[in-house]
N, C-alpha and C. Protein backbone atom coordinates (compact mmCIF):
# COMPACT_ATOMS: atom_id res chain seq x y z
N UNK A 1 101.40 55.46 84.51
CA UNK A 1 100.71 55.79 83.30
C UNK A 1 100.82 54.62 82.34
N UNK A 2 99.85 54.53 81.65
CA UNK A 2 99.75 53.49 80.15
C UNK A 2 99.36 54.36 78.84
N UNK A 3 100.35 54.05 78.06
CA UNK A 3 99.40 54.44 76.77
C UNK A 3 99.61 53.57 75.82
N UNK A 4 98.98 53.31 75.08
CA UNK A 4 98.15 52.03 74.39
C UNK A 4 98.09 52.05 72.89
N UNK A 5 98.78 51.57 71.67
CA UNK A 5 98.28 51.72 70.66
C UNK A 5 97.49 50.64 70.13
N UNK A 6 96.74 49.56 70.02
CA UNK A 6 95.88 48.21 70.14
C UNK A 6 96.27 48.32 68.95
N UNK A 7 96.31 48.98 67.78
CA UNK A 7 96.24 49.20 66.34
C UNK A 7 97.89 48.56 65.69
N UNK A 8 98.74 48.73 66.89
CA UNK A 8 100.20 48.30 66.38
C UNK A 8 100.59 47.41 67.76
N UNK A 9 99.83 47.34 68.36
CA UNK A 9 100.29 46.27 69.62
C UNK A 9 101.49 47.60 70.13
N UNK A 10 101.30 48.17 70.55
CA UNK A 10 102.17 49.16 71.09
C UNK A 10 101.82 49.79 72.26
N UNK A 11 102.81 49.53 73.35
CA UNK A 11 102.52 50.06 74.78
C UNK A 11 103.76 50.50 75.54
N UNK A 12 103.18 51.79 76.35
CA UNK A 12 104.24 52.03 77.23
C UNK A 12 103.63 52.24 78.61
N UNK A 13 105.09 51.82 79.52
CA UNK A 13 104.15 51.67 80.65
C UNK A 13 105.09 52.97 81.41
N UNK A 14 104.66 53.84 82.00
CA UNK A 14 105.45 54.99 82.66
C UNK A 14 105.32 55.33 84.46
N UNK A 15 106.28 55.83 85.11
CA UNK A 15 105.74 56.46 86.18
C UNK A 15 106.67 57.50 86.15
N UNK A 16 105.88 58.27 87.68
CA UNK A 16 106.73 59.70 87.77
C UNK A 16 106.78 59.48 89.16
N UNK A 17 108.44 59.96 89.66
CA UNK A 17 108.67 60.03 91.12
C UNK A 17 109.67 61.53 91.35
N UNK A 18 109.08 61.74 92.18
CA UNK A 18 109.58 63.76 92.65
C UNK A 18 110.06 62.84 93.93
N UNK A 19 111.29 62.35 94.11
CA UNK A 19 111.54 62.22 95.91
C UNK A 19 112.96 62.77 96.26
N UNK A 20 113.50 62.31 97.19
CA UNK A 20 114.88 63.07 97.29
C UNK A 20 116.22 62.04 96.95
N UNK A 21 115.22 60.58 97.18
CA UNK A 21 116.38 59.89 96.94
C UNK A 21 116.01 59.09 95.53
N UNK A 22 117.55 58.91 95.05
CA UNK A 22 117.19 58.35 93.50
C UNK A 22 115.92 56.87 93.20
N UNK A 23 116.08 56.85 91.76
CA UNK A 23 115.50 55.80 91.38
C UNK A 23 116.08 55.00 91.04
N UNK A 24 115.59 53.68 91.48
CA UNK A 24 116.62 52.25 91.53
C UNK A 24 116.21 51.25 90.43
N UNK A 25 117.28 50.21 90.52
CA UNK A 25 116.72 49.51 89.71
C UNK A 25 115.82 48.61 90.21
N UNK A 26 115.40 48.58 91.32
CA UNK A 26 114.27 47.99 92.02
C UNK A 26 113.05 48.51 91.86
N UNK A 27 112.81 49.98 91.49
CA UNK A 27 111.83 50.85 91.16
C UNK A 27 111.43 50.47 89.72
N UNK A 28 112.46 50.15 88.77
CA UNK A 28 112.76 49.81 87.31
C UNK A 28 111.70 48.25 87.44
N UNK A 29 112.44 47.59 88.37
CA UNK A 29 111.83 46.26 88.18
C UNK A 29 110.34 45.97 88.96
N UNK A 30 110.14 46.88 89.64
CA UNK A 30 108.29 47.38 89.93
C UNK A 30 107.43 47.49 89.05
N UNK A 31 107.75 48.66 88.25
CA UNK A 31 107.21 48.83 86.72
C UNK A 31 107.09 47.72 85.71
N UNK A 32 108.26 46.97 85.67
CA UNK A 32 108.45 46.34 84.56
C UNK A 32 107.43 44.97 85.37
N UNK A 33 107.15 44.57 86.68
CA UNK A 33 106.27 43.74 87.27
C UNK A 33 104.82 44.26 87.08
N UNK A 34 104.03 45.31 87.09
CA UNK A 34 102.97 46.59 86.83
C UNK A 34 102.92 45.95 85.30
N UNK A 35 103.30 45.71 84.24
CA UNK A 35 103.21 45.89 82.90
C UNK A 35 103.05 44.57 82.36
N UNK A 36 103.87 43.88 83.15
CA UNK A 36 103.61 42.36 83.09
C UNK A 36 102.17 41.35 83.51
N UNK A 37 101.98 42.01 84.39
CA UNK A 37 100.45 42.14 85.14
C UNK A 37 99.65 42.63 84.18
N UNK A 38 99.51 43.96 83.72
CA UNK A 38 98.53 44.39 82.27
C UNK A 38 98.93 43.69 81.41
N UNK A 39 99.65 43.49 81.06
CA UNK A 39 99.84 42.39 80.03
C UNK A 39 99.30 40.64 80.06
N UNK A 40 98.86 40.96 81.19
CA UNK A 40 99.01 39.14 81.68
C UNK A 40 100.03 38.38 81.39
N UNK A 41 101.12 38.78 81.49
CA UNK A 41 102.35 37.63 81.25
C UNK A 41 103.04 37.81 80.10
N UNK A 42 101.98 38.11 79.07
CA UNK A 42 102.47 37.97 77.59
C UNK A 42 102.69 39.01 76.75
N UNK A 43 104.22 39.72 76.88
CA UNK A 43 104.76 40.48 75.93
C UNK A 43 105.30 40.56 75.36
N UNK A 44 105.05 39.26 74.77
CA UNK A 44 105.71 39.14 73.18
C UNK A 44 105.25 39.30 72.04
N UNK A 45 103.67 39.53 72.19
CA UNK A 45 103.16 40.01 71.35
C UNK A 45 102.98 41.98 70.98
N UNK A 46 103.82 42.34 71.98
CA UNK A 46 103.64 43.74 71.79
C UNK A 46 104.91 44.25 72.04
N UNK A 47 105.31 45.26 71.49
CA UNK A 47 106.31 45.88 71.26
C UNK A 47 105.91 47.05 72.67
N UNK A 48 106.87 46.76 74.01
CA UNK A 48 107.08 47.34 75.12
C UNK A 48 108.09 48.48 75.42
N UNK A 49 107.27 49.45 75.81
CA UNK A 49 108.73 50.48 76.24
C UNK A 49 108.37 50.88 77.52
N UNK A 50 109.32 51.53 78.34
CA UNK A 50 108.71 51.58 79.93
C UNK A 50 109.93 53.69 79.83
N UNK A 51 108.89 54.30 80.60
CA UNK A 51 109.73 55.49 80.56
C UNK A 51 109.08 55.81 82.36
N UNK A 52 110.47 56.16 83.29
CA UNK A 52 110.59 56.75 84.49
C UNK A 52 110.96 58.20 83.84
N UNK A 53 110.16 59.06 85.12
CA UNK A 53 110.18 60.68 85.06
C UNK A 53 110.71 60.81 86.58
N UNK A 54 111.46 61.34 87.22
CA UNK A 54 112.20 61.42 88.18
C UNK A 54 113.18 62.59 88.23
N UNK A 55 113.34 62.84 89.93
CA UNK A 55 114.36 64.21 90.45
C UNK A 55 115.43 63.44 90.10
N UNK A 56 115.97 62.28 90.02
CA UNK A 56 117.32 61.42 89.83
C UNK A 56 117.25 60.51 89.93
N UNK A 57 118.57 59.58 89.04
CA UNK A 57 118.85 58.13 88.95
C UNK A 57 119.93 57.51 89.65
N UNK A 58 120.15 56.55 90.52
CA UNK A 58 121.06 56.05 91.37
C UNK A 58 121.74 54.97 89.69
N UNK A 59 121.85 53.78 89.67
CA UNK A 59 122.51 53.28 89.24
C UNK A 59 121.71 52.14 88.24
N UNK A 60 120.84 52.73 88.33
CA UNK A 60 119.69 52.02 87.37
C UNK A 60 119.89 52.99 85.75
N UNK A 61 120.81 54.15 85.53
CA UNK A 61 121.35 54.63 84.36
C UNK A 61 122.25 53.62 83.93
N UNK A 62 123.13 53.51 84.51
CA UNK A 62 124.08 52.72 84.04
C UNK A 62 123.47 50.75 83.19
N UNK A 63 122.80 50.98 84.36
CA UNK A 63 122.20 49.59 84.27
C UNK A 63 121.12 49.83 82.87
N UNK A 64 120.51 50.06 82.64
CA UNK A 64 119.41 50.67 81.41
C UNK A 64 119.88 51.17 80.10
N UNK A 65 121.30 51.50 80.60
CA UNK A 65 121.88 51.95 79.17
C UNK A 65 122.20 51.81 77.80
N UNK A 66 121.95 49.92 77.94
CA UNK A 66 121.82 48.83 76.90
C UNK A 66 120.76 48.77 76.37
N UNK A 67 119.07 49.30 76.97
CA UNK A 67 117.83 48.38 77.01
C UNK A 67 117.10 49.83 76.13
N UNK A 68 117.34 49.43 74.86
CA UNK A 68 115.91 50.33 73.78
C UNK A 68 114.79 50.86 74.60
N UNK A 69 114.50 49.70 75.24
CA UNK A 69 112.83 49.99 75.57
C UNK A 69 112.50 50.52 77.10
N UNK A 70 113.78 51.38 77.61
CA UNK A 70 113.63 51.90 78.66
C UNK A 70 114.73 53.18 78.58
N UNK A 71 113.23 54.16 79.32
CA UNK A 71 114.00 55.44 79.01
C UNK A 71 113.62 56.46 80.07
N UNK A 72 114.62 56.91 80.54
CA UNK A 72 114.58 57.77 81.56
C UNK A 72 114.92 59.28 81.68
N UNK A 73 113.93 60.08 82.38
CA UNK A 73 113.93 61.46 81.73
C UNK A 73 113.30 62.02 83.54
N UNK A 74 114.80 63.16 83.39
CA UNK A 74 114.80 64.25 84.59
C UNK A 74 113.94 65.19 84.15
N UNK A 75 113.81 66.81 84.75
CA UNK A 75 113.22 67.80 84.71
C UNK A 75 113.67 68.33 83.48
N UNK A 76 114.73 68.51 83.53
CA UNK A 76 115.59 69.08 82.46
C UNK A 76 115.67 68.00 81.34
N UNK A 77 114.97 66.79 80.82
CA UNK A 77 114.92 66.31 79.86
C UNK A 77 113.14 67.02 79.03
N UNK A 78 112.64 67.72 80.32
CA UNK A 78 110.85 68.04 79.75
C UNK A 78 110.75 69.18 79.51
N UNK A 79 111.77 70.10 80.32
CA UNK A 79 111.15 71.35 80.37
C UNK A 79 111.86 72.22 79.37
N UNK A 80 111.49 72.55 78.43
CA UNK A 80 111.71 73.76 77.76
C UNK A 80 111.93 75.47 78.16
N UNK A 81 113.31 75.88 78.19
CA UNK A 81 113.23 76.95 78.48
C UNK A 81 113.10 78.05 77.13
């Protein structure tokens, strides 16, 4: 997914994975290659955030835990009971 604000240079680039085994930071650095590509190279002119939706995280939490502009969200971060 992309969503786009052109008005504030504001973009996020997202995916969603339902699998059994976690999400890596190789999955992390797919996306963040995907965004770089829409971007053509240049994101320094826009204020970037990247959000994974996923059954689970292998060690790409730990790793992400520093980085503002990446954010990661299970079932139980969406669903409202």
């Amino acid at each position: 997914m992309v969503g786009v604000n052109r008005s504030e240079r504001r973009v996020v680039f997202g995916e969603a994975r339902w699998r059994s085994t976690p999400v890596t930071t190789r999955d992390l650095d797919a996306l963040v290659e995907k965004g770089l590509l829409w971007l053509r190279g240049d994101s320094s002119r826009w204020d970037v955030q990247y959000a994974f939706f996923a059954r689970s995280f292998g060690q790409i939490s730990a790793a992400s835990g520093d980085d503002d502009a990446i954010h990661l969200f299970t079932a139980q971060d969406v669903i409202v009971a």
